[in-house]
C-alpha atoms as a PDB file:
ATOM      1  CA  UNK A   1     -45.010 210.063-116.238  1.00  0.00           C
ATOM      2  CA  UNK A   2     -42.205 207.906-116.990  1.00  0.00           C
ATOM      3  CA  UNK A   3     -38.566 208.794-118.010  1.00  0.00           C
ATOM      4  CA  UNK A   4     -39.241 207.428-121.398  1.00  0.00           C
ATOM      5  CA  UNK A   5     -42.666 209.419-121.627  1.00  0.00           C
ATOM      6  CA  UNK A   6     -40.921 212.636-120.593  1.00  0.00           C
ATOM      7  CA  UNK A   7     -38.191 212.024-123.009  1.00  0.00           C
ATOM      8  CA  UNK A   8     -40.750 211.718-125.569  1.00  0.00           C
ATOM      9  CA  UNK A   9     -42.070 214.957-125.338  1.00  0.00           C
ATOM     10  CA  UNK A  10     -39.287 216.485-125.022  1.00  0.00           C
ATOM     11  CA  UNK A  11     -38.390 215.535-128.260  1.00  0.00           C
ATOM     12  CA  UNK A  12     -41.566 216.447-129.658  1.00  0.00           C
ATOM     13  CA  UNK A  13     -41.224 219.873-127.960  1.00  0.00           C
ATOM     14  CA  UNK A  14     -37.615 220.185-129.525  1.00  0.00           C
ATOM     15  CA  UNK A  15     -39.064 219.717-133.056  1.00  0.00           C
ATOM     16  CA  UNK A  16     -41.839 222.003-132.907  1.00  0.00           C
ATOM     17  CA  UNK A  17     -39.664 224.585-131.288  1.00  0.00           C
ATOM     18  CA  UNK A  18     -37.464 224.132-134.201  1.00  0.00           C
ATOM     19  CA  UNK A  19     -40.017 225.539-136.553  1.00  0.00           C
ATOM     20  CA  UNK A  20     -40.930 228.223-134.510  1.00  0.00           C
ATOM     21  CA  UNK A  21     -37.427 229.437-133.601  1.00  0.00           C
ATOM     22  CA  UNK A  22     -36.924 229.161-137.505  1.00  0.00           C
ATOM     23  CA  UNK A  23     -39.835 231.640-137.845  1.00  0.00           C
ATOM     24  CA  UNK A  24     -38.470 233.725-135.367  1.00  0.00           C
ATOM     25  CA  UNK A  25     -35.399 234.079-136.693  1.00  0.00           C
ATOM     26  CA  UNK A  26     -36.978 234.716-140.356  1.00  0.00           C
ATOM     27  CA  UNK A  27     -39.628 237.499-138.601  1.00  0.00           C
ATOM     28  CA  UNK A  28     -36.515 239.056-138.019  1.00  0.00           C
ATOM     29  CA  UNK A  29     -34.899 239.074-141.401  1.00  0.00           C
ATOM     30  CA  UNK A  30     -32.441 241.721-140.530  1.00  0.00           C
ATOM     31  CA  UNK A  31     -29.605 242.502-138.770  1.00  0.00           C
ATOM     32  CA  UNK A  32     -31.328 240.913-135.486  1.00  0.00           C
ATOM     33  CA  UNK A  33     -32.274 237.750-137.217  1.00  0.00           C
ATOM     34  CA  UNK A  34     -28.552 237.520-138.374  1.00  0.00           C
ATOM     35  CA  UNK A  35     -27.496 237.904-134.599  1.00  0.00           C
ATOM     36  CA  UNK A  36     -29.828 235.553-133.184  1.00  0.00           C
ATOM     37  CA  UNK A  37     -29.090 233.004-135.734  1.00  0.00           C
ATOM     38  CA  UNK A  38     -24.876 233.318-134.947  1.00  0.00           C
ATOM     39  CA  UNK A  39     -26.188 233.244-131.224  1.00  0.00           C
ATOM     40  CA  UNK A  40     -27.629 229.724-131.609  1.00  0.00           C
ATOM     41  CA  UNK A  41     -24.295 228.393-133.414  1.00  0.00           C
ATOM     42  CA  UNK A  42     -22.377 229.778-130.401  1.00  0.00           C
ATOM     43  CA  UNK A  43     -24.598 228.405-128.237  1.00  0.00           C
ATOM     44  CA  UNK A  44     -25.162 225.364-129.758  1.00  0.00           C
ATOM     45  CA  UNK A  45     -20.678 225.237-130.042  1.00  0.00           C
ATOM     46  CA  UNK A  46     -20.258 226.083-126.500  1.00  0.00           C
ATOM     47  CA  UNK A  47     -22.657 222.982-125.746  1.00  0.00           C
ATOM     48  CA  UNK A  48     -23.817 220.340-128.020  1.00  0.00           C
ATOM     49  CA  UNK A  49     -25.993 219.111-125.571  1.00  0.00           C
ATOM     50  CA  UNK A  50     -28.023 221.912-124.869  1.00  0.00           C
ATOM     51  CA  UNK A  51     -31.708 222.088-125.415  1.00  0.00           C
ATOM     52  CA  UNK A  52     -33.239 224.666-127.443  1.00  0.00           C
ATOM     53  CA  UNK A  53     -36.920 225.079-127.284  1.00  0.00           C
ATOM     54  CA  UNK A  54     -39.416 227.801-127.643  1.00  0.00           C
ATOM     55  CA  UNK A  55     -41.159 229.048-124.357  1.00  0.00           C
ATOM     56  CA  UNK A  56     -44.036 231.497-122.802  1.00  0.00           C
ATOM     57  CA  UNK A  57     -46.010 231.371-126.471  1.00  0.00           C
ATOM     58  CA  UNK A  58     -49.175 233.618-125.800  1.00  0.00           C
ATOM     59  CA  UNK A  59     -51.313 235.690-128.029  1.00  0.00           C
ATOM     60  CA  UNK A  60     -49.059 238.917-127.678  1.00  0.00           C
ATOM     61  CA  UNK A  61     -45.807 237.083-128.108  1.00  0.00           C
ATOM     62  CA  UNK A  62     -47.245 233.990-130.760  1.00  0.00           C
ATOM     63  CA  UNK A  63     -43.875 232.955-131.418  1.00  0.00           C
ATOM     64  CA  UNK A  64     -42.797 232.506-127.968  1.00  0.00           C
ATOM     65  CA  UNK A  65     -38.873 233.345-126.440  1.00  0.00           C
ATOM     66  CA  UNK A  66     -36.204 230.832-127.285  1.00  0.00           C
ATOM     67  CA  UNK A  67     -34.804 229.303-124.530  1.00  0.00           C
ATOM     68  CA  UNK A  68     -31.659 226.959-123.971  1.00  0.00           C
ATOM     69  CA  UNK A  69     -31.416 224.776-121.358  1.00  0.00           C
ATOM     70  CA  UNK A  70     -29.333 221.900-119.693  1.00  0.00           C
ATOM     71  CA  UNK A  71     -29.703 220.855-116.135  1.00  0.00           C
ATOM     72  CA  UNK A  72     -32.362 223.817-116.300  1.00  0.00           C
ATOM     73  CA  UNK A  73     -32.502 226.918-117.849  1.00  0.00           C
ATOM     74  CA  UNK A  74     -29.361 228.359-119.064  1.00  0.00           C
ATOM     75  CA  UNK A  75     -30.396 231.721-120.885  1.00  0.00           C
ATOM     76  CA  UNK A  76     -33.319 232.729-123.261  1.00  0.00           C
ATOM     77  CA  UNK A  77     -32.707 235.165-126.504  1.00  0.00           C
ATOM     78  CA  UNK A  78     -35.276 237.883-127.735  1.00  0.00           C
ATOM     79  CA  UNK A  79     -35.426 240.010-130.452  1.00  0.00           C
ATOM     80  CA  UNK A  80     -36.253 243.726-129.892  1.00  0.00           C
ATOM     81  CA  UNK A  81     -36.803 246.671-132.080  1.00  0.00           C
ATOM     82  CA  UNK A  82     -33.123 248.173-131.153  1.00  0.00           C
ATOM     83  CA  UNK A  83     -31.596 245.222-129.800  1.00  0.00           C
ATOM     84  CA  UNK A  84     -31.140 241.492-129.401  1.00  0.00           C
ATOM     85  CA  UNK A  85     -31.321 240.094-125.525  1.00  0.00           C
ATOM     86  CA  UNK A  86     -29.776 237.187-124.163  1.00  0.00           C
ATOM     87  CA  UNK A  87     -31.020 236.662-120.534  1.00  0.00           C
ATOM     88  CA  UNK A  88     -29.010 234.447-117.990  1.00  0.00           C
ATOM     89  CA  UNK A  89     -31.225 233.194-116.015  1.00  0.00           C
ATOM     90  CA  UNK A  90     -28.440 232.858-112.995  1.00  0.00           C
ATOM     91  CA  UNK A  91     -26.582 235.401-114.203  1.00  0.00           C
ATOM     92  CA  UNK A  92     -25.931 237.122-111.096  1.00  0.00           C
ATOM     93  CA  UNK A  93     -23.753 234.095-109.721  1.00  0.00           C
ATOM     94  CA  UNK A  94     -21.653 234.070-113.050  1.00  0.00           C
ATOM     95  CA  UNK A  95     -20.341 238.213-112.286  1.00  0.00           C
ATOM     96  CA  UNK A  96     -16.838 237.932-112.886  1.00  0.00           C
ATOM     97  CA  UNK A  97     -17.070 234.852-115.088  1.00  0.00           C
ATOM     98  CA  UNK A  98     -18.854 237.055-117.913  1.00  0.00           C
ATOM     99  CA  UNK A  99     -15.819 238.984-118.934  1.00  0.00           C
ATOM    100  CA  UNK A 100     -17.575 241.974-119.289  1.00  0.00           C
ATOM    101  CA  UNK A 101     -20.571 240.438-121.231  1.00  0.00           C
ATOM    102  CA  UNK A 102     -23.026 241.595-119.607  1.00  0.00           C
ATOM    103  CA  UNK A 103     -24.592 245.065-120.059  1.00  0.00           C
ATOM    104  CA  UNK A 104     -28.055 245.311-118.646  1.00  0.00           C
ATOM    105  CA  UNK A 105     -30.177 244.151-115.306  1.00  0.00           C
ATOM    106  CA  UNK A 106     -26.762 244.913-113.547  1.00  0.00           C
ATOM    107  CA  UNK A 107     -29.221 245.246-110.289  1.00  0.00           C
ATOM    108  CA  UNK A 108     -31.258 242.986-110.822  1.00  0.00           C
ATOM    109  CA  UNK A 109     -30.683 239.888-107.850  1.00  0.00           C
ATOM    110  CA  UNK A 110     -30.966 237.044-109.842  1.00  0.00           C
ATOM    111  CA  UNK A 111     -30.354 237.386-113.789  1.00  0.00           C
ATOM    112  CA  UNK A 112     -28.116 239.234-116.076  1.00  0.00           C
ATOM    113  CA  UNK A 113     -28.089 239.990-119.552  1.00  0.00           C
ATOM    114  CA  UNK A 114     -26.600 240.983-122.620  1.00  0.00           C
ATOM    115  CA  UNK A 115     -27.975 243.812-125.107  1.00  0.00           C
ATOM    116  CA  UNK A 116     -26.579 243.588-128.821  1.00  0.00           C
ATOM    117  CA  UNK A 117     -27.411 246.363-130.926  1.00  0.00           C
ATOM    118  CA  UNK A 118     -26.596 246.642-134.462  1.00  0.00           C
ATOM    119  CA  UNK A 119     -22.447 246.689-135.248  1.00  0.00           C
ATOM    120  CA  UNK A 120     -22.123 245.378-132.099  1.00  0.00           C
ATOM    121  CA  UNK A 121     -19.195 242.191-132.095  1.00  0.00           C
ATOM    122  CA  UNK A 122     -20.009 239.965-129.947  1.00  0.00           C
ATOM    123  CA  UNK A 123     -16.951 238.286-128.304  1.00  0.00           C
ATOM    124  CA  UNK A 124     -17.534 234.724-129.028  1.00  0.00           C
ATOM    125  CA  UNK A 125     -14.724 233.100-127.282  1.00  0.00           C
ATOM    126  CA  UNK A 126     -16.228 234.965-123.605  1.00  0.00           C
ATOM    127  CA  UNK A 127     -19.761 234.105-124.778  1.00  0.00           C
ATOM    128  CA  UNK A 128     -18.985 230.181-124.910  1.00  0.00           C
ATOM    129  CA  UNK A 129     -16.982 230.259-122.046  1.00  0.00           C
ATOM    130  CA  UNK A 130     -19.824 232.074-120.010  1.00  0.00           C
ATOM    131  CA  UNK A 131     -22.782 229.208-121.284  1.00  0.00           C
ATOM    132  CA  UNK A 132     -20.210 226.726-120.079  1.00  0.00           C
ATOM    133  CA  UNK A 133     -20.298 228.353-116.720  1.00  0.00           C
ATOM    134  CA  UNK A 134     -24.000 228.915-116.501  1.00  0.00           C
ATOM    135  CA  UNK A 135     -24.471 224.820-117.543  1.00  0.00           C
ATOM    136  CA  UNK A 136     -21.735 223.663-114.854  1.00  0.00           C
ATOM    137  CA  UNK A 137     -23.484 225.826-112.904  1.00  0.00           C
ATOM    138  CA  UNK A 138     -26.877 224.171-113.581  1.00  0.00           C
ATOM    139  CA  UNK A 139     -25.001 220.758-113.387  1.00  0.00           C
ATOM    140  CA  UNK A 140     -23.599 221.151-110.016  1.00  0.00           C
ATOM    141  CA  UNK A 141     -27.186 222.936-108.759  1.00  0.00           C
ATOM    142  CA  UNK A 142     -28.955 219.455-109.908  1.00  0.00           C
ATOM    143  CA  UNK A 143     -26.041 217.033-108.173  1.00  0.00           C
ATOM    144  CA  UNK A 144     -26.696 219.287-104.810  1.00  0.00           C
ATOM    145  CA  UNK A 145     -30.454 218.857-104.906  1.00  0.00           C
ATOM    146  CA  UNK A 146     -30.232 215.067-105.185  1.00  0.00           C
END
């Protein structure tokens, strides 16, 4: 497949994603849809040139887990009955970077994450400063492997 081809469908992915992470966020038409909808602005502020998509769509989960990546994945966000997740894919190699973000999979080797219940403020400043670590991260990962 060429560059051109993959760019394609990446853009194709990126629109239909769109809808779904719409439906998503309307599914969720309370206090969870409000979070994940400010977590895509912050997201989307930390860096404009991140991709959003919808992921892992299957017939117990139809409208997938939102993703956002650059240079790879950078985290994924799910809604829960008692809680919003954002999942850092690398998170383990951003402890210290997170100021105090994160808040679940402490032990877990590879990823970390952040719970948001209801009433929770989320410290936006920290949380676009951490998805600028996690993309250099991702940036510096891909200029390595080349």
């Amino acid at each position: 497949m060429t560059k051109r081809q993959v760019a394609h469908k990446r853009e194709i992915r990126k629109v239909i994603s769109g809808g779904l992470i719409e439906k998503r966020v309307k599914k969720s038409d309370d206090w969870r849809g409000e979070v994940l909808s400010r977590l895509r602005v912050v997201i989307k502020q930390a860096d404009p040139g991140i991709v959003e998509e919808v992921k892992w769509i299957k017939p117990t989960n139809p409208l997938g887990i939102v993703t956002w990546s650059h240079n790879g994945l950078v985290c994924t966000g799910e809604t829960y009955k008692s809680h919003v997740k954002m999942t850092f894919s690398k998170g383990a190699a951003l402890d210290g970077q997170d100021s105090g973000l994160f808040n679940s999979s402490l032990d877990a080797k590879v990823w970390r994450a952040i719970d948001i219940h209801e009433g929770d403020n989320i410290d936006e400043t920290a949380l676009k400063a951490l998805i600028r670590a996690a993309v250099a991260m991702n940036k510096a990962t891909e200029s390595r492997a080349r």
